[in-house]
Protein backbone atom coordinates (compact mmCIF):
# COMPACT_ATOMS: atom_id res chain seq x y z
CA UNK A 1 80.34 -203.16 -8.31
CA UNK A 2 78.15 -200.61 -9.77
CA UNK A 3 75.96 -203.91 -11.06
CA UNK A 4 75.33 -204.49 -7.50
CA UNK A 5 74.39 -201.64 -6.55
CA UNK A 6 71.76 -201.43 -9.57
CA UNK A 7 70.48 -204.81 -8.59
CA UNK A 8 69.89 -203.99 -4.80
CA UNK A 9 68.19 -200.35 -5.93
CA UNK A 10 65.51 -202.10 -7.99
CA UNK A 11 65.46 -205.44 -5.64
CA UNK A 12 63.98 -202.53 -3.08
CA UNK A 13 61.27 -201.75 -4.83
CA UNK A 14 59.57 -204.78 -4.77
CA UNK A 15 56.29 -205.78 -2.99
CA UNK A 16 56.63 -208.06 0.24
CA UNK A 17 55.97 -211.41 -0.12
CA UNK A 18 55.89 -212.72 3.11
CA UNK A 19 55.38 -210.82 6.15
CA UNK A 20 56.39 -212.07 9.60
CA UNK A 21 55.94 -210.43 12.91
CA UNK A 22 56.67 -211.88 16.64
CA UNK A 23 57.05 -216.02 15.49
CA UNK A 24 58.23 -218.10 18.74
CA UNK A 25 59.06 -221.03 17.78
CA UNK A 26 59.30 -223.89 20.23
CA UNK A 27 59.92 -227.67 19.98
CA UNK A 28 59.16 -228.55 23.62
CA UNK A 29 60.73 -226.44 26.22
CA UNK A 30 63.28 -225.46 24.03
CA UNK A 31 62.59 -222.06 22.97
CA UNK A 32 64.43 -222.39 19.23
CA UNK A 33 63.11 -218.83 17.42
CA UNK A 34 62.18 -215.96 19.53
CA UNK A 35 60.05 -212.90 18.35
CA UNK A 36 61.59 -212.49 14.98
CA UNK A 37 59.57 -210.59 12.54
CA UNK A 38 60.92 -210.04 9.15
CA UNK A 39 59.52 -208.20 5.65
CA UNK A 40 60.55 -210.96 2.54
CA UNK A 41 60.16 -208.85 -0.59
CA UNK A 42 59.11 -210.71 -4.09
CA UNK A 43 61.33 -211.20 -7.10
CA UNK A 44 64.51 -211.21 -4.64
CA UNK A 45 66.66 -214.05 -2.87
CA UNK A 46 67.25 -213.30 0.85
CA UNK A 47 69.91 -215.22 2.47
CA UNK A 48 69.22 -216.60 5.83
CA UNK A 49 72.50 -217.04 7.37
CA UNK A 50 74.43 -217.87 10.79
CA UNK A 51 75.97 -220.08 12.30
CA UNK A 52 74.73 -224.08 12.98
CA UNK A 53 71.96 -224.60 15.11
CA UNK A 54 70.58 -220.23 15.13
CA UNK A 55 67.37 -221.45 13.74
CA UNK A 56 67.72 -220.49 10.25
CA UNK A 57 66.43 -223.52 8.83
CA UNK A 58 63.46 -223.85 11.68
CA UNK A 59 62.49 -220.16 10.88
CA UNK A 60 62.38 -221.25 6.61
CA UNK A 61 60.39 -224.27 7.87
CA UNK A 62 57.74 -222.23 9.57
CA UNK A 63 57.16 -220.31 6.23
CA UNK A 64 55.39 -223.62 4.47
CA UNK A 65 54.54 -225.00 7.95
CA UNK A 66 56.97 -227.87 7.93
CA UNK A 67 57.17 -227.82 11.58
CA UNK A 68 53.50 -229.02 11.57
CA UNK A 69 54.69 -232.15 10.76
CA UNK A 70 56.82 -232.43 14.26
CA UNK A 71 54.74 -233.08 16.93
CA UNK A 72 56.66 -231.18 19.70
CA UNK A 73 57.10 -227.97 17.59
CA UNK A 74 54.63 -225.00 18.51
CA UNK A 75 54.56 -221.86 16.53
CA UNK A 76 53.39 -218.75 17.31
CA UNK A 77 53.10 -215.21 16.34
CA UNK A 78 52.17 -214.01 12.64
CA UNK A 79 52.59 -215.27 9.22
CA UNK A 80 51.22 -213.81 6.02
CA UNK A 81 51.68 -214.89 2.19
CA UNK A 82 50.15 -211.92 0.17
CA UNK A 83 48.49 -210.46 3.91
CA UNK A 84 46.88 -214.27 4.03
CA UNK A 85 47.68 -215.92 7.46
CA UNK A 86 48.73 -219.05 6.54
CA UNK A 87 47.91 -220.74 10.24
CA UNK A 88 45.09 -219.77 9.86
CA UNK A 89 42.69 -223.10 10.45
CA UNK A 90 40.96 -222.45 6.96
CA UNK A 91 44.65 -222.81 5.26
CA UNK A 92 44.84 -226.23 3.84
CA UNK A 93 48.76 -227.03 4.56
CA UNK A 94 49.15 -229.04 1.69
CA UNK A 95 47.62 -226.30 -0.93
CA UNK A 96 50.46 -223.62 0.93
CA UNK A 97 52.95 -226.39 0.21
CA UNK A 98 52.01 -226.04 -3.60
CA UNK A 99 52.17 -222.81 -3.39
CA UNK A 100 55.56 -222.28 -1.37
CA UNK A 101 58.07 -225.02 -2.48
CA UNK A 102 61.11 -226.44 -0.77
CA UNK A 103 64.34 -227.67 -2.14
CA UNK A 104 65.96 -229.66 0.68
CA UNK A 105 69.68 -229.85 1.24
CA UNK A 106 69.96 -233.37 -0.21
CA UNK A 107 68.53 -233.99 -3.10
CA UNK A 108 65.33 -236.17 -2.88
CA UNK A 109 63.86 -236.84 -6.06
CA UNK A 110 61.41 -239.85 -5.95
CA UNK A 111 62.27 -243.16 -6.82
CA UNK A 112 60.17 -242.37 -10.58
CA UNK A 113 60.69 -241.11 -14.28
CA UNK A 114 62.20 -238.15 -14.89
CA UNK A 115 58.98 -237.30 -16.25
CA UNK A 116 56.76 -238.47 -13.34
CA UNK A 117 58.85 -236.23 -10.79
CA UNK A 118 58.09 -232.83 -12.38
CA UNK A 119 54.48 -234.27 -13.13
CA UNK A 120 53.55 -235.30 -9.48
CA UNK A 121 52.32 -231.99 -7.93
CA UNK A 122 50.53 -231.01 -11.16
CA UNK A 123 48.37 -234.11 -11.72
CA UNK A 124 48.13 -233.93 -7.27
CA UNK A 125 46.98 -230.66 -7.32
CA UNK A 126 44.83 -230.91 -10.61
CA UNK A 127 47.03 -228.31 -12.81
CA UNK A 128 46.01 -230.31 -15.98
CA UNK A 129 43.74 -230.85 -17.84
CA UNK A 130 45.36 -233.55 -20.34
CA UNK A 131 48.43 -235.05 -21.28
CA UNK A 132 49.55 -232.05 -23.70
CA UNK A 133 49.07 -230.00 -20.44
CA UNK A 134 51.04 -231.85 -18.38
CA UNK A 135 53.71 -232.45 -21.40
CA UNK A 136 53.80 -228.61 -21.68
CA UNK A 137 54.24 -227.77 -17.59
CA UNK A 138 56.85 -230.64 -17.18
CA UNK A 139 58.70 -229.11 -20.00
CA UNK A 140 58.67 -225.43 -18.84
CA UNK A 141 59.33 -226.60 -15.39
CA UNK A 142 62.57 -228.95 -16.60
CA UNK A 143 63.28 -225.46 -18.65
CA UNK A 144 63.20 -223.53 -15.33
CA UNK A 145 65.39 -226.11 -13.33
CA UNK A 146 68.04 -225.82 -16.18
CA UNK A 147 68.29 -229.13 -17.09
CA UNK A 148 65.71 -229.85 -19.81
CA UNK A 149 68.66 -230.05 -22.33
CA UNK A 150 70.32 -232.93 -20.25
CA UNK A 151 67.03 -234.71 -20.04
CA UNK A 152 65.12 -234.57 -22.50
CA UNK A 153 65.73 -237.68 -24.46
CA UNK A 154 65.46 -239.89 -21.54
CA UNK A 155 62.14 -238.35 -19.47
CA UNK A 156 61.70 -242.21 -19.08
CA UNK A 157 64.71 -243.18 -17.12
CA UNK A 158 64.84 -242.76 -13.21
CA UNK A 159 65.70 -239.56 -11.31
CA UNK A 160 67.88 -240.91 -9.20
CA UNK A 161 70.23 -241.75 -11.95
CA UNK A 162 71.31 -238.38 -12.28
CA UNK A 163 74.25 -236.61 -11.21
CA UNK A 164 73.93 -234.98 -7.65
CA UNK A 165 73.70 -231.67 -9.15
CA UNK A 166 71.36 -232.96 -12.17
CA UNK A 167 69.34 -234.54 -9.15
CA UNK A 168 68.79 -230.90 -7.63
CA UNK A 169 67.81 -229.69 -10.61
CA UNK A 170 65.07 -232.03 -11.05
CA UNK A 171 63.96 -231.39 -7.84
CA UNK A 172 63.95 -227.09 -8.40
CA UNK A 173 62.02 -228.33 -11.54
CA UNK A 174 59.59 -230.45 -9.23
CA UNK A 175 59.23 -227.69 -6.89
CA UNK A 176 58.13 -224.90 -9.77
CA UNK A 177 55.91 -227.59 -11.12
CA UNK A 178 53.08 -226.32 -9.01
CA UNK A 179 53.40 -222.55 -9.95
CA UNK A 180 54.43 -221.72 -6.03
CA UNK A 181 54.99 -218.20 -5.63
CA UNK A 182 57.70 -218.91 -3.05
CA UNK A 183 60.49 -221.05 -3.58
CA UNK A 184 62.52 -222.07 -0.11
CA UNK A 185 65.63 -223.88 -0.54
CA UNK A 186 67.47 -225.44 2.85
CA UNK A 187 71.22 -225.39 1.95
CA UNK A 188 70.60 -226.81 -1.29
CA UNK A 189 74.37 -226.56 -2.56
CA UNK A 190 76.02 -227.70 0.64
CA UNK A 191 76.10 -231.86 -1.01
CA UNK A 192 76.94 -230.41 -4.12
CA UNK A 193 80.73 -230.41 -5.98
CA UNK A 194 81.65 -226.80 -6.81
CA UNK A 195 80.83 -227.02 -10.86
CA UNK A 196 77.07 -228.36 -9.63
CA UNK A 197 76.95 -225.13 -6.91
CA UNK A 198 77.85 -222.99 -9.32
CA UNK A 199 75.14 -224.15 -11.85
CA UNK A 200 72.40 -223.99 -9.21
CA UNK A 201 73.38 -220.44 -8.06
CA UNK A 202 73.24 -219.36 -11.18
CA UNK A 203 69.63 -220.99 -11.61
CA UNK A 204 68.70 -219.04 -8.21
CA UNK A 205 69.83 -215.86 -9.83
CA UNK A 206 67.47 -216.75 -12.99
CA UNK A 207 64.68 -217.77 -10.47
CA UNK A 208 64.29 -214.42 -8.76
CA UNK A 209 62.87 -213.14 -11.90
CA UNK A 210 59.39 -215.00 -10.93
CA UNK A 211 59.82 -215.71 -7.45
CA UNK A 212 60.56 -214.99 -3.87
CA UNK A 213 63.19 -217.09 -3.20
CA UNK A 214 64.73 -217.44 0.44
CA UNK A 215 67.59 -219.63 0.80
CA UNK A 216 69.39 -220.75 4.22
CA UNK A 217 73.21 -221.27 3.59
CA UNK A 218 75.82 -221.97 5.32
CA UNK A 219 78.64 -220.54 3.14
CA UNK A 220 78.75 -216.66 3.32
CA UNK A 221 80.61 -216.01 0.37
CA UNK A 222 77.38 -217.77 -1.16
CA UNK A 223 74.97 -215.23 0.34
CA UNK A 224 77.28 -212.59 -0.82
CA UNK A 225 76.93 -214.01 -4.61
CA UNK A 226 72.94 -215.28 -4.71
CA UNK A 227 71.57 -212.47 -2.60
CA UNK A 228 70.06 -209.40 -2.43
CA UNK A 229 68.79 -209.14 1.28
CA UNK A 230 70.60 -211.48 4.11
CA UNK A 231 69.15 -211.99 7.51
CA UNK A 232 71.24 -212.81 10.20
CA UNK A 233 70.32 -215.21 12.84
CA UNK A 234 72.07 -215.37 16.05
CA UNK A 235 70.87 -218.25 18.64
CA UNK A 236 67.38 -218.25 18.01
CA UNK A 237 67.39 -214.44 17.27
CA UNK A 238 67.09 -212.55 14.18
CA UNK A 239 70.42 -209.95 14.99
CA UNK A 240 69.60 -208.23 11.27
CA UNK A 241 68.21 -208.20 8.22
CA UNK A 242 68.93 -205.63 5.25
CA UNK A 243 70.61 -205.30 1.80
CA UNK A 244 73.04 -207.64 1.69
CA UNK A 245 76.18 -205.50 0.54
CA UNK A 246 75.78 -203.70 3.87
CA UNK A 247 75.65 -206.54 5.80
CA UNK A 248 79.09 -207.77 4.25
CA UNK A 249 80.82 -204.44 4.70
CA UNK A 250 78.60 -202.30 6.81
CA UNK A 251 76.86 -204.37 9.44
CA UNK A 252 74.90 -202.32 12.26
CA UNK A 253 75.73 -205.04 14.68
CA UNK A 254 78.80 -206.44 16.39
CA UNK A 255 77.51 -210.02 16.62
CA UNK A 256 77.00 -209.87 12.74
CA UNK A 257 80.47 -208.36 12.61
CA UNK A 258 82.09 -210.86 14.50
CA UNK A 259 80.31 -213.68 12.39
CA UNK A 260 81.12 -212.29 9.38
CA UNK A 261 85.07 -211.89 10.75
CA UNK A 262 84.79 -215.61 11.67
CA UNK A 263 85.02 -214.32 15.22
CA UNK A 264 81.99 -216.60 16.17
CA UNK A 265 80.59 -219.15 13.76
């Protein structure tokens, strides 16, 4: 317990990443997020949690502007990366994407090499300069996804030969290819078996030590393990958000009570 505690003291001294204040999101008439504004601090994992359908996963989509890609979906309100609005008109969408990843719930590598799925967004995005380069980043970025010892002797054969868990390995490694500073994962455990969770949560603990990481999840016992701030969503509205041992044991509200109870879910 007292490990805890030590690892939520120093996760509050760190900068904020992302800062969001009054975001409305709406896909048609359907008003899906309304006025949440939220402080996501670097070198931590927050936990986005509720239950299905609270707009977790359309609030982590507005933080990479995934939404832009569904033509319904307005945003609105304020986004900053590093006090940088990132709707702003001048923000190229697919540079932000480089620089805040996503790890999707199923895993999605490409239909390439090993190799050639850690070494997409580098030689896209023009990260290097050779081949030793782009040896060395797919190497440090298979090292970072925690599989570059299952892998290495066979960067040639396809990614989608892999285990499920290998599979979202690769694609943590594809997403830290690119040197984001943000790393957003959208259940990324819930197709998983329990030995492959258990790998990757451990990997998300390792991760915080050179990026923001938020994560939605479904599985509260999860957030409890990964996390060091959890945000709890509520149909559409962000109920609260704080160190995540008091919002296990000590929540301020009685809808995050109840949830937590399995009272609603």
């Amino acid at each position: 317990m007292n490990d805890m505690r030590i690892i939520q003291r120093t996760a509050g001294m760190n900068d904020i990443k992302i800062h969001a204040k009054g975001v409305d999101v709406f896909y048609g008439d359907n008003h899906a997020i309304k006025d949440v504004s939220v402080d996501i601090e670097d070198k931590t994992v927050t936990a986005f949690i509720g239950p299905s359908g609270c707009g977790k996963s359309t609030f982590l989509r507005c933080l990479n502007r995934m939404n832009d890609t569904i033509d319904i979906c307005r945003v609105t309100g304020d986004i900053r990366l590093d006090d940088e609005d990132i709707y702003d008109k001048a923000v190229d969408p697919v540079q932000l994407r480089a620089k805040v990843g996503m790890v999707f719930q199923k895993p999605n590598p490409f239909p390439k090499s090993i190799y050639d799925n850690v070494a997409y967004g580098p030689r896209i995005h023009g990260l290097a300069r050779n081949k030793a380069d782009l040896d060395e980043i797919v190497e440090k970025s298979l090292r970072r996804g925690a599989i570059w010892d299952e892998v290495k002797d066979r960067l040639d054969a396809p990614g989608t030969g892999l285990s499920g868990g290998q599979q979202q390995r690769l694609c943590i490694a594809r997403a830290v290819a690119t040197a984001p500073e943000v790393l957003l994962m959208d259940e990324p455990c819930s197709a998983l078996d329990p030995i492959a969770t258990a790998q990757v949560e451990e990997l998300i603990d390792e991760l915080r030590q050179n990026y923001s990481v938020v994560i939605v999840t479904h599985s509260m016992q999860q957030a409890a393990r990964v996390s060091q701030k959890t945000a709890f969503f509520h149909l559409g509205d962000l109920v609260e958000y704080g160190e995540t041992g008091k919002i296990f044991t000590n929540p301020d509200d009685s809808r995050t009570e109840s949830y937590i109870t399995g009272r609603i879910g």
